[in-house]
Structure formats: structure tokens, C-alpha cells
C-alpha atoms as a PDB file:
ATOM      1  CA  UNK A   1     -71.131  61.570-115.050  1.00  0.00           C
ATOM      2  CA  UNK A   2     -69.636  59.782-111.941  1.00  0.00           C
ATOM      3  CA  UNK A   3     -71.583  60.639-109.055  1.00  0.00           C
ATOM      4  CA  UNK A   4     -70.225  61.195-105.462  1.00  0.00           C
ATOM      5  CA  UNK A   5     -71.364  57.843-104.569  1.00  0.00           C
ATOM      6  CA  UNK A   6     -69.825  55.944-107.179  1.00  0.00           C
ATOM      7  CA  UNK A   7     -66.139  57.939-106.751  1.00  0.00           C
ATOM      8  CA  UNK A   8     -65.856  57.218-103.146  1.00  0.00           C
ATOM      9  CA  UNK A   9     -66.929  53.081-103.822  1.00  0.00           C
ATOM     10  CA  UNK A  10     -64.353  53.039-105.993  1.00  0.00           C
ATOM     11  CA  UNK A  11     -62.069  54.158-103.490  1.00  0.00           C
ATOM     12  CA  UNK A  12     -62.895  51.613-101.260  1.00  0.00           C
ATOM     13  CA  UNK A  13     -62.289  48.866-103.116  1.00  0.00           C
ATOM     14  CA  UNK A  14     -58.482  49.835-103.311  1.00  0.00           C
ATOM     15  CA  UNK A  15     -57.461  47.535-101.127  1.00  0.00           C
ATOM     16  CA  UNK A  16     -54.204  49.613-100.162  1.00  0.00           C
ATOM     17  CA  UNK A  17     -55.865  52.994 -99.293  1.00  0.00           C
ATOM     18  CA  UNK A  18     -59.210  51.448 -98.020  1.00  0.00           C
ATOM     19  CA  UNK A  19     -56.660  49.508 -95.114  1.00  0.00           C
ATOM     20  CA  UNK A  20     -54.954  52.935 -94.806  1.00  0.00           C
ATOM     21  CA  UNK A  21     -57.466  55.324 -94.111  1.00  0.00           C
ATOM     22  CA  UNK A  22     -59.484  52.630 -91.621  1.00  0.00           C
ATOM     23  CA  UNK A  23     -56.888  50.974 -89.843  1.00  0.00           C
ATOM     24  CA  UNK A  24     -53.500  52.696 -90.227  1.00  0.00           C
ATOM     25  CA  UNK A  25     -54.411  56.194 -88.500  1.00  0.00           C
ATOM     26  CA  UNK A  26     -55.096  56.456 -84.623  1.00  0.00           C
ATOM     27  CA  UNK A  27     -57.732  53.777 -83.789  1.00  0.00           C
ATOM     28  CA  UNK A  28     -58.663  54.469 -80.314  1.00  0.00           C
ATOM     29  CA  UNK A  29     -58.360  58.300 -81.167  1.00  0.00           C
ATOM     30  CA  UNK A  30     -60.644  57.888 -84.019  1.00  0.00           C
ATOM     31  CA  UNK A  31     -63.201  55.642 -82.240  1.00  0.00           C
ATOM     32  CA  UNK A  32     -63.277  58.021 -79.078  1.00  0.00           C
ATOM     33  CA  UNK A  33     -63.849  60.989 -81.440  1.00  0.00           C
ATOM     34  CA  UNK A  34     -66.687  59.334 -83.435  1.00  0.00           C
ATOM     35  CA  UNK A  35     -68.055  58.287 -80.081  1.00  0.00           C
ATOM     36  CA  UNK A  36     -68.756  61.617 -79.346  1.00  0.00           C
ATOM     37  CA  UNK A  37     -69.470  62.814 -82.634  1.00  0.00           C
ATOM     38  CA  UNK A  38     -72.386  60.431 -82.974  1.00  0.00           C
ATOM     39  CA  UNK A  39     -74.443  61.982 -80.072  1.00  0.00           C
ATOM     40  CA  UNK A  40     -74.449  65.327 -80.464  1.00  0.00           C
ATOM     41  CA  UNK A  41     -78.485  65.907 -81.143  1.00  0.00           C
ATOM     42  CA  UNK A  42     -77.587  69.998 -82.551  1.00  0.00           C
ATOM     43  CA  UNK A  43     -79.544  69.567 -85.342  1.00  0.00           C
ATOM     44  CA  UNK A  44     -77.022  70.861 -88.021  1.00  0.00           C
ATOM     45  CA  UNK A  45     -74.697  67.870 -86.506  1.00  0.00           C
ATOM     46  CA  UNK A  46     -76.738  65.439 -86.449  1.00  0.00           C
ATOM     47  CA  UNK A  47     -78.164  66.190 -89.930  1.00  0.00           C
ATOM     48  CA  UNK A  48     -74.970  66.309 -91.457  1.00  0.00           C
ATOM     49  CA  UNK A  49     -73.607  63.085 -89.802  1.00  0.00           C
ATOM     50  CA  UNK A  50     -77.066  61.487 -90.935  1.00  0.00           C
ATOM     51  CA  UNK A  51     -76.024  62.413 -94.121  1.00  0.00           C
ATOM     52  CA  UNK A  52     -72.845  61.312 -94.243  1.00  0.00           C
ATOM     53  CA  UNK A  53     -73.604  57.903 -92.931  1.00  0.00           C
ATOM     54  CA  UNK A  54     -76.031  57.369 -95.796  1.00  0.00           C
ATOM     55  CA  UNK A  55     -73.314  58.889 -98.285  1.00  0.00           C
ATOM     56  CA  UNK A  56     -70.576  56.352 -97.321  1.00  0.00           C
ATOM     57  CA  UNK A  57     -73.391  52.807 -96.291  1.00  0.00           C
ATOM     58  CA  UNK A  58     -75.830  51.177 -97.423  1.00  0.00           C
ATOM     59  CA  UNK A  59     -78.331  52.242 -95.027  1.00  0.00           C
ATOM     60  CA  UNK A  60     -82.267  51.012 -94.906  1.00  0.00           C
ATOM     61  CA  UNK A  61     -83.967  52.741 -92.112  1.00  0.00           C
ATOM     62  CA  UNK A  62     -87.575  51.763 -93.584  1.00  0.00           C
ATOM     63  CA  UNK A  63     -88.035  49.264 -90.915  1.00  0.00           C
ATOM     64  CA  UNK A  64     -86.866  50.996 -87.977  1.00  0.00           C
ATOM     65  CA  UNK A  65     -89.244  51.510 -85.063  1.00  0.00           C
ATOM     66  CA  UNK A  66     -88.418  55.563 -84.934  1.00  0.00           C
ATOM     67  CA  UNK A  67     -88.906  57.214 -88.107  1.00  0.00           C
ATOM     68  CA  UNK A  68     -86.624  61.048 -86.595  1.00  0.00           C
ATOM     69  CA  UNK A  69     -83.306  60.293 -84.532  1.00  0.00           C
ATOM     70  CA  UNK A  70     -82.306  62.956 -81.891  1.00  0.00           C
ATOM     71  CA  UNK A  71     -78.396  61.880 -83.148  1.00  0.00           C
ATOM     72  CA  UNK A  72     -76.372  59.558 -85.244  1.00  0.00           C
ATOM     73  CA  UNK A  73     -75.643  57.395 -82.379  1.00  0.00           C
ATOM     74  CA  UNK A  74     -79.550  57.198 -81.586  1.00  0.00           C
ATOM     75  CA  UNK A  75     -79.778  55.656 -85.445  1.00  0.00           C
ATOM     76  CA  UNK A  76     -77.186  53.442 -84.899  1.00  0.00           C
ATOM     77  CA  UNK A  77     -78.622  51.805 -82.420  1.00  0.00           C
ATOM     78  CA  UNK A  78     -82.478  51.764 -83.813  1.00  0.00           C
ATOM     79  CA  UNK A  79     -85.240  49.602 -82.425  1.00  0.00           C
ATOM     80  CA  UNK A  80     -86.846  47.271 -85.493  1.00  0.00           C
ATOM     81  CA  UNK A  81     -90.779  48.541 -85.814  1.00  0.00           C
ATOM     82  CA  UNK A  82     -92.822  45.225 -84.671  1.00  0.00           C
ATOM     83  CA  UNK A  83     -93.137  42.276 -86.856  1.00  0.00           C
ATOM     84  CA  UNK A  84     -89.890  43.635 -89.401  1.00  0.00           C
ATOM     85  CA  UNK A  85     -88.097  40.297 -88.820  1.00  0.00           C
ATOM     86  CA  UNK A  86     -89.720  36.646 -88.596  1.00  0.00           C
ATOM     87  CA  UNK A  87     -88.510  33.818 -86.241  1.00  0.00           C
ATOM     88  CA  UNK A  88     -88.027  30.775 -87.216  1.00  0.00           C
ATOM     89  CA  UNK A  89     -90.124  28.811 -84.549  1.00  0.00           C
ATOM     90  CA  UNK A  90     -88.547  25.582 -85.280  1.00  0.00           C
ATOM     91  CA  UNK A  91     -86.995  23.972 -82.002  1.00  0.00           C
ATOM     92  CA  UNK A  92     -84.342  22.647 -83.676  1.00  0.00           C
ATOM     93  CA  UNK A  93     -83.397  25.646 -85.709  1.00  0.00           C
ATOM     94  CA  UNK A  94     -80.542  28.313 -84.559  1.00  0.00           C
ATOM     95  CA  UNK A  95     -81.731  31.474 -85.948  1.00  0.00           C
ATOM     96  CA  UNK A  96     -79.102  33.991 -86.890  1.00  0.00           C
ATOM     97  CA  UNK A  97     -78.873  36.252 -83.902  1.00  0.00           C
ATOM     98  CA  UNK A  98     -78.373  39.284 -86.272  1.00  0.00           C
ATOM     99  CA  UNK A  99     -78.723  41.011 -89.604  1.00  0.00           C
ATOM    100  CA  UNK A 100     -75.346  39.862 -90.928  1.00  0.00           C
ATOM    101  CA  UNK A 101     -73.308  38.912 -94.210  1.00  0.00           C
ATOM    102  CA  UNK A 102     -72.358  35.045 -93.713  1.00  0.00           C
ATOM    103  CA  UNK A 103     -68.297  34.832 -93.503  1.00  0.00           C
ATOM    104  CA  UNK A 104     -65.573  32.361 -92.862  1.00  0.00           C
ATOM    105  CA  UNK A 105     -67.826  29.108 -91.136  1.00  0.00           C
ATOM    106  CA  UNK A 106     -67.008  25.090 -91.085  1.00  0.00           C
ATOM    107  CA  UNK A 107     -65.895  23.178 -88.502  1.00  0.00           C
ATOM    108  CA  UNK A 108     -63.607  23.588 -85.261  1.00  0.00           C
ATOM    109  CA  UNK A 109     -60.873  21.419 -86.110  1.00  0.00           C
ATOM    110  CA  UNK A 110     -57.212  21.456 -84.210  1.00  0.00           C
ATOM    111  CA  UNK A 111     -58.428  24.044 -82.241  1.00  0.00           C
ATOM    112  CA  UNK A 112     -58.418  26.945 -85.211  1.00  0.00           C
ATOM    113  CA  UNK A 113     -61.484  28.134 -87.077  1.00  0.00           C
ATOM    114  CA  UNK A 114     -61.268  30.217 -90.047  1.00  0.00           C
ATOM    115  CA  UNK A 115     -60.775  33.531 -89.962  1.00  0.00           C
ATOM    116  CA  UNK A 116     -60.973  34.182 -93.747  1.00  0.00           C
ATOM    117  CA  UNK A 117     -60.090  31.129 -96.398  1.00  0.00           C
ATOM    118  CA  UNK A 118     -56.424  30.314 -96.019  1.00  0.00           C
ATOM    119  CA  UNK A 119     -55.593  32.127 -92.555  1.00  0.00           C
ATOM    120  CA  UNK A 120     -56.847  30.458 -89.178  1.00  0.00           C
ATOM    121  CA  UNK A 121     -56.942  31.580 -85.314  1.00  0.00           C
ATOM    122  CA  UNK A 122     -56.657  29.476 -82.940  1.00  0.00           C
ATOM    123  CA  UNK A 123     -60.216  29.504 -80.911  1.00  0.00           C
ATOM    124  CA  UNK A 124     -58.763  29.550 -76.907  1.00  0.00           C
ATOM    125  CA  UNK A 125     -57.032  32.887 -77.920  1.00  0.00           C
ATOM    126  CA  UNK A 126     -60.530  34.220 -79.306  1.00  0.00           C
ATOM    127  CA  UNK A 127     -62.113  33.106 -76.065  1.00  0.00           C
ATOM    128  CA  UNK A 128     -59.204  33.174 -73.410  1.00  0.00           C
ATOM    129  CA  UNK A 129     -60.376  30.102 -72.042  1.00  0.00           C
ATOM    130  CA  UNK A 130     -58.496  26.988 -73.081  1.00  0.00           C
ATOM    131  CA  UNK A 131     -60.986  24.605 -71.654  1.00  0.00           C
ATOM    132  CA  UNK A 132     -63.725  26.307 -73.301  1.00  0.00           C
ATOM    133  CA  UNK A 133     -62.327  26.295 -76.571  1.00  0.00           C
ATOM    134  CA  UNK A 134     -61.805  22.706 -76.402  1.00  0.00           C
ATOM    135  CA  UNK A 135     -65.534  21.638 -75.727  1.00  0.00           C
ATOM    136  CA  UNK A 136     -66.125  23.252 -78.892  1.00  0.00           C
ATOM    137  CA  UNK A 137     -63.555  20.975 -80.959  1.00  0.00           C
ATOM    138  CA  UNK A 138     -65.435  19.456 -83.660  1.00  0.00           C
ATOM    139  CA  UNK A 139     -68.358  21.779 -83.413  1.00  0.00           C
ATOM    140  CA  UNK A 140     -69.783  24.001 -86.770  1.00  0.00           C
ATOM    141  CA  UNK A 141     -68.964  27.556 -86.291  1.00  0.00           C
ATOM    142  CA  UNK A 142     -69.780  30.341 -88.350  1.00  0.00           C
ATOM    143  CA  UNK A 143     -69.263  33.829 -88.522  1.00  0.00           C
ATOM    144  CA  UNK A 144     -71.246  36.739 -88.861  1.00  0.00           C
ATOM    145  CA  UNK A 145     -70.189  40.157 -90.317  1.00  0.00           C
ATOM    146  CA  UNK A 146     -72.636  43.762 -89.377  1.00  0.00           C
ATOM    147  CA  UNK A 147     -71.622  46.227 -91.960  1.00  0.00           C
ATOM    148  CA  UNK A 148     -71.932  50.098 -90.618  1.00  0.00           C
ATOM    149  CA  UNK A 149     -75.450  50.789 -91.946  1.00  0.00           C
ATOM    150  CA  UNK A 150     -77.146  47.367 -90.761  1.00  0.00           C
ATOM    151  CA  UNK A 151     -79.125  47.138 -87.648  1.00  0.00           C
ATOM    152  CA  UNK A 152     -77.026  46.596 -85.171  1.00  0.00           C
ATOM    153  CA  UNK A 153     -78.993  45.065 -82.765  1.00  0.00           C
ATOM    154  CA  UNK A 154     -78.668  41.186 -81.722  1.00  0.00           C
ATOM    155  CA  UNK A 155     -80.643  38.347 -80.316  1.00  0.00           C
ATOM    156  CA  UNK A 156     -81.060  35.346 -78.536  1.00  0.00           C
ATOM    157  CA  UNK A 157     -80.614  32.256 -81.579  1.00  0.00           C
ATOM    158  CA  UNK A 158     -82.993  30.130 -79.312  1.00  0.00           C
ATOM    159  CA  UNK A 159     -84.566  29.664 -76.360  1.00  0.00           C
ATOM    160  CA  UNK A 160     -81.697  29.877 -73.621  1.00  0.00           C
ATOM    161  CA  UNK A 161     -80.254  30.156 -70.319  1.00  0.00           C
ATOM    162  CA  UNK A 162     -77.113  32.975 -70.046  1.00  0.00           C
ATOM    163  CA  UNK A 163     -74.384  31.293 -67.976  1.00  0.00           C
ATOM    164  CA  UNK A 164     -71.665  33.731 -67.918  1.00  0.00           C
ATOM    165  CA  UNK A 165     -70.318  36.869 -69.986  1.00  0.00           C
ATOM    166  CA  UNK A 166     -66.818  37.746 -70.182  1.00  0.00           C
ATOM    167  CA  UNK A 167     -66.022  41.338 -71.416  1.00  0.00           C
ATOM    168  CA  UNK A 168     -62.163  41.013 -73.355  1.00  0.00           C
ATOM    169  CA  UNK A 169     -60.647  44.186 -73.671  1.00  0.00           C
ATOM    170  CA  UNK A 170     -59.018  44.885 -76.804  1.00  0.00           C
ATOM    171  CA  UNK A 171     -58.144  46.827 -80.017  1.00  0.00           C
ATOM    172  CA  UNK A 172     -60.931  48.458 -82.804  1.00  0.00           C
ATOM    173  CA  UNK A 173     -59.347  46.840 -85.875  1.00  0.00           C
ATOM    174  CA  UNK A 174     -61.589  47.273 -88.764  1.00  0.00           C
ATOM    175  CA  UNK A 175     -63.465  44.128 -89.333  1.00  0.00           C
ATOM    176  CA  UNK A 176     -64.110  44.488 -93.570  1.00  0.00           C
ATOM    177  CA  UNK A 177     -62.783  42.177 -95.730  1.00  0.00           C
ATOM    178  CA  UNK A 178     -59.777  43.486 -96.785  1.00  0.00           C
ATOM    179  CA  UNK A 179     -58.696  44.147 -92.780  1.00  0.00           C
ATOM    180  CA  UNK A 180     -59.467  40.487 -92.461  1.00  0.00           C
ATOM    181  CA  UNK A 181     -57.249  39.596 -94.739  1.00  0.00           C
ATOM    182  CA  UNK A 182     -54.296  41.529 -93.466  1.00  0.00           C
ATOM    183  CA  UNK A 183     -54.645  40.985 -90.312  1.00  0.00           C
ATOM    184  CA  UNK A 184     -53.488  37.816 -88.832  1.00  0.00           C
ATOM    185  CA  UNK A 185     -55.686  36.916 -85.487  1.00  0.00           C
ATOM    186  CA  UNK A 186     -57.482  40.249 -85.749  1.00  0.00           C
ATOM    187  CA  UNK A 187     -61.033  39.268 -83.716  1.00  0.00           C
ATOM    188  CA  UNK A 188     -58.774  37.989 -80.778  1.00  0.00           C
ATOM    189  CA  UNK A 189     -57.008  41.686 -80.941  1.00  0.00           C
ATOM    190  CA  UNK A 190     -60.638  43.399 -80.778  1.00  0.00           C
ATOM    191  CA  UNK A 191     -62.820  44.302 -77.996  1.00  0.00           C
ATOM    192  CA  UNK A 192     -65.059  41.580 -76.963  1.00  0.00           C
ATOM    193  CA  UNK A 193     -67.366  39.667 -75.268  1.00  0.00           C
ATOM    194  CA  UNK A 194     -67.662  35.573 -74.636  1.00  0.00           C
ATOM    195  CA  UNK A 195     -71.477  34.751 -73.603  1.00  0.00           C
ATOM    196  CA  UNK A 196     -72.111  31.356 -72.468  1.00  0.00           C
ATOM    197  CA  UNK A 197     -75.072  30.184 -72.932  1.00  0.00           C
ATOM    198  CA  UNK A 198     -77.276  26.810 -72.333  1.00  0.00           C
ATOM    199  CA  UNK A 199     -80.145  25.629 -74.546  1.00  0.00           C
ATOM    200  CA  UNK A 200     -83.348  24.243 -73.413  1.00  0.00           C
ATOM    201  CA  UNK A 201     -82.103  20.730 -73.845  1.00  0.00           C
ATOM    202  CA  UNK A 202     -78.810  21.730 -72.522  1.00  0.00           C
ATOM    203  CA  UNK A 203     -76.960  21.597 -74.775  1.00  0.00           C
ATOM    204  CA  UNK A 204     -74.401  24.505 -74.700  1.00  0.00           C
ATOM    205  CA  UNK A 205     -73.437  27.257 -77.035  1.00  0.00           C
ATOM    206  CA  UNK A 206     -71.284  30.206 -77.011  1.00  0.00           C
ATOM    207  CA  UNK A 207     -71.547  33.937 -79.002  1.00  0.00           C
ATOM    208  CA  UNK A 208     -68.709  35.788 -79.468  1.00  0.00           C
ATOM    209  CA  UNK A 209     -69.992  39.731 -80.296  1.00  0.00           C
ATOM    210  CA  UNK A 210     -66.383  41.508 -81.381  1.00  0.00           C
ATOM    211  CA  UNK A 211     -66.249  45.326 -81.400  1.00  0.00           C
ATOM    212  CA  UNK A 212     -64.954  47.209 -84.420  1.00  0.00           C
ATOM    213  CA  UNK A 213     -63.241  50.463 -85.597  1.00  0.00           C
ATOM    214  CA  UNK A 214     -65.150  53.946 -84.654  1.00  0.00           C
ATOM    215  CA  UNK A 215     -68.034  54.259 -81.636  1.00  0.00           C
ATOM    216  CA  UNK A 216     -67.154  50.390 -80.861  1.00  0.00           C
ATOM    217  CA  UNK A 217     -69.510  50.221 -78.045  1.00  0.00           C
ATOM    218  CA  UNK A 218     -70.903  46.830 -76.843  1.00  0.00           C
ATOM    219  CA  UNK A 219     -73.835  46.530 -75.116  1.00  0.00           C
ATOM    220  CA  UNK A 220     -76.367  43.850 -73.109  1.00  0.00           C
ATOM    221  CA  UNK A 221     -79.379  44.639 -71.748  1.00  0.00           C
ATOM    222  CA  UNK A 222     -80.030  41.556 -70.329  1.00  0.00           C
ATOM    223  CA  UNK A 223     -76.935  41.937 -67.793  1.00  0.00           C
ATOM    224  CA  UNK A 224     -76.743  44.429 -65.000  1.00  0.00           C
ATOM    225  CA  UNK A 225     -73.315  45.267 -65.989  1.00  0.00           C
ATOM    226  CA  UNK A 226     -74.184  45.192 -69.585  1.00  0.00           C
ATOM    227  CA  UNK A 227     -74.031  48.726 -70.074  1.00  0.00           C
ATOM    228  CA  UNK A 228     -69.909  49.005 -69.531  1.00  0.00           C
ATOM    229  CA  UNK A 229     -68.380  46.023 -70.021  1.00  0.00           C
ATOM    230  CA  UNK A 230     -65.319  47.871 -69.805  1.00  0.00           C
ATOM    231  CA  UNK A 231     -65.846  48.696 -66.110  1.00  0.00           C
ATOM    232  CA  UNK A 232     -66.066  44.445 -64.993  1.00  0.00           C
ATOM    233  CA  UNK A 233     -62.073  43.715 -65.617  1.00  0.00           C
ATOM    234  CA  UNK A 234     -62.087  40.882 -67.599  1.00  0.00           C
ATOM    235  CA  UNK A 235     -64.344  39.126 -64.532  1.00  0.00           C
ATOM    236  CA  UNK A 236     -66.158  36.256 -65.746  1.00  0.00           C
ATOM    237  CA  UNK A 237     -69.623  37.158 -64.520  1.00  0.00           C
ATOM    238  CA  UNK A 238     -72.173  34.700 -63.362  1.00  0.00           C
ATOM    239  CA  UNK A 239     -75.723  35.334 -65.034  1.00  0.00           C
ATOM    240  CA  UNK A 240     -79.137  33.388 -64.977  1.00  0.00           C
ATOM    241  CA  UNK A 241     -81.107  35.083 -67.698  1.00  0.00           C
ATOM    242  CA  UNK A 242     -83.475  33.443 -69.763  1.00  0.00           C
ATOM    243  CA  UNK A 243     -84.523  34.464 -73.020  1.00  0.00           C
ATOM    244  CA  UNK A 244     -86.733  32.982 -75.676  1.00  0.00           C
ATOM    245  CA  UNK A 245     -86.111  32.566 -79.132  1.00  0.00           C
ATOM    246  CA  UNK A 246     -85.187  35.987 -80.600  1.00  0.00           C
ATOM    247  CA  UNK A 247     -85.096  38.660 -77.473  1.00  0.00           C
ATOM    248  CA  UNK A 248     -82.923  41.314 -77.633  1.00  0.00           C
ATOM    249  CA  UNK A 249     -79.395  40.467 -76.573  1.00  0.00           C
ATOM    250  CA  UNK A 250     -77.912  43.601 -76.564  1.00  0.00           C
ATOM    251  CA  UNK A 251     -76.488  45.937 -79.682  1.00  0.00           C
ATOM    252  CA  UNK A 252     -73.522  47.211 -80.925  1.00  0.00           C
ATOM    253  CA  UNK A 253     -72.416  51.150 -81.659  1.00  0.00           C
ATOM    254  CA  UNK A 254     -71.176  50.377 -84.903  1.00  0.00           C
ATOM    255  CA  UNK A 255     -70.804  47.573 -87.286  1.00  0.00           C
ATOM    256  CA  UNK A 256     -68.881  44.877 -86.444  1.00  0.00           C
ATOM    257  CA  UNK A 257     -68.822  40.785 -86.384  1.00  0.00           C
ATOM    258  CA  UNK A 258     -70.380  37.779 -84.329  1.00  0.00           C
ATOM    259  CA  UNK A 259     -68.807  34.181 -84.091  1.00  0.00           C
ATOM    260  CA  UNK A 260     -71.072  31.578 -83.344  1.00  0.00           C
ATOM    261  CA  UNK A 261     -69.687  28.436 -81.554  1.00  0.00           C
ATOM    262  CA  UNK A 262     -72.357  25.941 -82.031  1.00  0.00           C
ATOM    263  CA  UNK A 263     -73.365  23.365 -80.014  1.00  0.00           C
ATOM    264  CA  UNK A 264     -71.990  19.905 -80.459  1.00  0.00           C
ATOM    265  CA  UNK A 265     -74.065  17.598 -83.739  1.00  0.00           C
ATOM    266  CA  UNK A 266     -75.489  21.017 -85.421  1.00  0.00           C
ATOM    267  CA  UNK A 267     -74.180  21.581 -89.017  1.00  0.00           C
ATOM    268  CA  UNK A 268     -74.786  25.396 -91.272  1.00  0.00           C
ATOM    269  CA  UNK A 269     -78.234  25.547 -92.789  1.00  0.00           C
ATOM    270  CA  UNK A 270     -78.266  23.925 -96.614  1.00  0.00           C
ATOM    271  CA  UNK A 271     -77.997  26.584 -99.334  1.00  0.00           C
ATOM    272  CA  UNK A 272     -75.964  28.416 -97.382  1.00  0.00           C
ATOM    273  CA  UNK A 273     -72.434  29.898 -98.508  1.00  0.00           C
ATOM    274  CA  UNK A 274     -69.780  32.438 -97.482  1.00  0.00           C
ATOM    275  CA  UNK A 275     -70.897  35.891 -98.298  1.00  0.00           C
ATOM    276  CA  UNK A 276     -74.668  35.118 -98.133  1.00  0.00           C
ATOM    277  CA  UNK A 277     -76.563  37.950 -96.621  1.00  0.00           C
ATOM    278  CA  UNK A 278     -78.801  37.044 -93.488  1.00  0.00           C
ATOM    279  CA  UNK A 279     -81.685  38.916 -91.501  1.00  0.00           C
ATOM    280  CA  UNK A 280     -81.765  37.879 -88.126  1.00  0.00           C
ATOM    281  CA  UNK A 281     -84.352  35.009 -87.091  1.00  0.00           C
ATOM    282  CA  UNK A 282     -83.542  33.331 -90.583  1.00  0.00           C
ATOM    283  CA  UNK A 283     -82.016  29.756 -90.120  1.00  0.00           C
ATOM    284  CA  UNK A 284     -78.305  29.781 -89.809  1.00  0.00           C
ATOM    285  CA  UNK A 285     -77.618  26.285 -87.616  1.00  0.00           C
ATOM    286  CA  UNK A 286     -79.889  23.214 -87.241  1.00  0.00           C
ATOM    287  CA  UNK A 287     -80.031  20.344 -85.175  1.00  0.00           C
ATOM    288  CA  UNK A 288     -79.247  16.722 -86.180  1.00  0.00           C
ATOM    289  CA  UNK A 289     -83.265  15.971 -86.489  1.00  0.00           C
ATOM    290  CA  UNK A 290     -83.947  19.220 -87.881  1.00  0.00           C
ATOM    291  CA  UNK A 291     -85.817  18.900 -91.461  1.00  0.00           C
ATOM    292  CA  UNK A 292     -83.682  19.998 -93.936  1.00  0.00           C
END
């Protein structure tokens, strides 16, 4: 007998009603609503939501800190229990900043990076900054998908300086697969943020987190304004924090998608390959001397 489970899977991977039912009705309506859906701690909400969130994801809350949530939005956003994730140490290993499923990644070239094989972006209208999207020409990038039930939490890929965060106002496109494929340009339509940041050798690097369909919330706790974004303008803000190799950056509200811009001479860890799954702290970028 087809179970529940197995019905609505196969609904989702009909491309056609899958893009209709997440991106085709009102986005911002639907995002707002789920916003305050998701924090609601009545017990017979919260339960229910909790439910349904397990129903539709693939959700693994063995290794979060809290084992009772006073709401869905208090799951979303769990704490990892200590010691659930390991660091690379290596100096010369980028650690992913995230748990994550490995998408489009290569090389800057021409100013355009992949969004999925066979339809590029161009990079300055990701980042709004023309200058800053040419001092990544040439540079690995790679790009980093949270599905709904994954921690959503993200982290520092080394030890590093913040420059400057930019919040980008925007859209709450799906980010799945089959949006990505419809949708030309769709991360520089999405809410977002451009962090700058320095390494200890100097050598500089920018994260790109991009907001997604439903809560959509973005969130850094190492920034004084990092708890609305929304409320800076588009100001480029000056910062000077300093964070060692996998502290908490800040988290998202729902599952969404982080493009790493590399610094200049690192290449993608060997072995891997679009679609490979990744827990944050496991190597994603190394450093020309890094051992391979």
C-alpha cells in the first residue's frame, strides 16, 4: 500500500505542479503567513506543524542541542548539541560553512558563474557591486543548497576578519532544483546578504547567504544589526568581527542556498561533485599548498 509519504514524494517530483504550488501562488503572502505560523508555541500548533514538517522533509533532529521545541520556528533554527560536527583544523582548508547539498560550482569566468548546468548569472548582479564581482574573476566558486529540514545554521569557513555585510532586498523564489531551473537569475531576485570577509593571511573571500520561499528570515549574530537586515537599506555596513574557524555566523528561518566566492588560487576539494551532500566543517575549498 502507498503510504502518505510516498504519495506526496511523488508529487513533488512533477516538475509542473511541484513549481506551481511553491512558486506560482503569493510568495510574500505565503512567507509572511508561515512566518507567523512557525512561532506559535500553543501546543496543538506547534505539534501539528512539527508534524507536518517531518511529513513533507527529511528531518534529523538527533543531533540537536534541545531535544522539546516551544514552536516550529524554535526547531528551525536549532542549536547542534556539542561536538555533532568536526572541523577540519587544516589552515589551508575552507570548511563548508553549512550542512548543504553541493550544487552548480567551477570557476568565475566572464563574469557569470553557474547557476545550474547550462544557465549562468552574471556575478555583479548577485552582489550589486561591479568592482567586487570582478576581484573574484577567475576564482572557484561553489554553491551550497539547505533543504527545509537541515540545520540551518552557518559558520565561519576559517579563521576571519568580517569587513562589511550588505543586506539585498529581494524576492522568496523557491531555491529547489526544479525552481532553479526555471528561473533565469533567480538568487539575484532573492533576499540576500553579501559578507566580506578577510582571511588570516589576507586573502579575501566573500559568502553570499540567499533567502528562500516561506519564513525566509536571515540572521547574524555576529553583527549588531544582524537581527533585521531588512531595517539597514541596502547600507553597506562596516564590521570588524573576528571569528575562528567554524563560529556561528548566523542562521536562516528556512532552507535556502549559500554561494561561496573563494579566494583567489583555491580550487573544490577532490572527490567532490555536484549533488554531493556536505556537513558543515567538512572540506569544501583548499589552498594551493593544501595536501590533497
Amino acid at each position: 500500500m502507498m503510504t502518505l509519504r510516498t504519495a506526496l514524494g511523488r508529487i513533488g517530483a512533477q516538475e509542473d505542479l511541484n513549481f506551481l504550488l511553491t512558486n506560482r501562488l503569493p510568495r510574500r503572502l505565503a512567507t509572511q503567513v508561515m512566518g507567523r505560523i512557525s512561532r506559535i508555541e500553543q501546543p496543538l500548533v506547534r505539534d501539528a506543524s512539527l508534524f507536518l514538517w517531518r511529513l513533507f522533509c527529511d528531518v534529523d533532529l538527533s543531533d540537536a542541542k534541545e531535544t522539546r521545541f516551544k514552536s516550529l520556528h524554535d526547531a528551525f533554527v536549532r542549536e547542534l548539541r556539542p561536538g555533532a560536527r568536526i572541523v577540519d583544523p587544516d589552515p589551508a582548508v575552507l570548511v563548508s560553512p553549512s550542512d548543504a547539498i553541493l550544487g552548480a560550482n567551477g570557476t568565475v569566468w566572464a563574469g557569470q558563474v553557474l547557476q545550474v548546468k547550462g544557465s549562468a548569472y552574471r556575478l555583479a548582479d548577485l552582489l550589486q557591486d561591479e568592482a567586487l564581482a570582478h576581484t573574484h574573476e577567475g576564482c572557484a566558486y561553489a554553491t551550497l543548497r539547505l533543504t527545509a529540514g537541515m540545520y540551518h545554521r552557518f559558520h565561519a569557513p576559517s579563521d576571519l576578519r568580517v569587513d562589511s555585510v550588505r543586506h539585498l532586498w529581494g524576492d522568496t523564489w523557491n531555491v529547489n532544483p526544479i525552481a532553479l531551473k526555471r528561473v533565469e537569475a533567480l538568487f539575484c531576485r532573492n533576499e540576500r546578504a553579501v559578507i566580506r570577509v578577510r582571511l588570516d593571511d589576507g586573502a579575501a573571500m566573500t559568502l553570499v547567504p540567499v533567502a528562500a520561499i516561506l519564513v525566509a528570515g536571515l540572521k547574524l549574530g555576529f553583527l549588531a544589526e544582524g537581527n533585521d537586515l531588512r531595517a539597514t537599506g541596502g547600507r553597506t555596513l562596516p564590521c570588524s568581527a573576528h571569528l575562528t574557524k567554524g563560529a556561528e555566523m548566523g542562521w536562516f528561518e528556512h532552507g535556502s542556498t549559500i554561494v561561496v566566492l573563494a579566494p583567489p588560487g583555491y580550487s573544490l576539494a577532490p572527490g567532490l561533485r555536484e549533488g554531493a551532500r556536505l556537513r558543515m566543517g567538512e572540506r569544501l575549498l583548499l589552498s594551493p599548498g593544501a595536501s590533497r
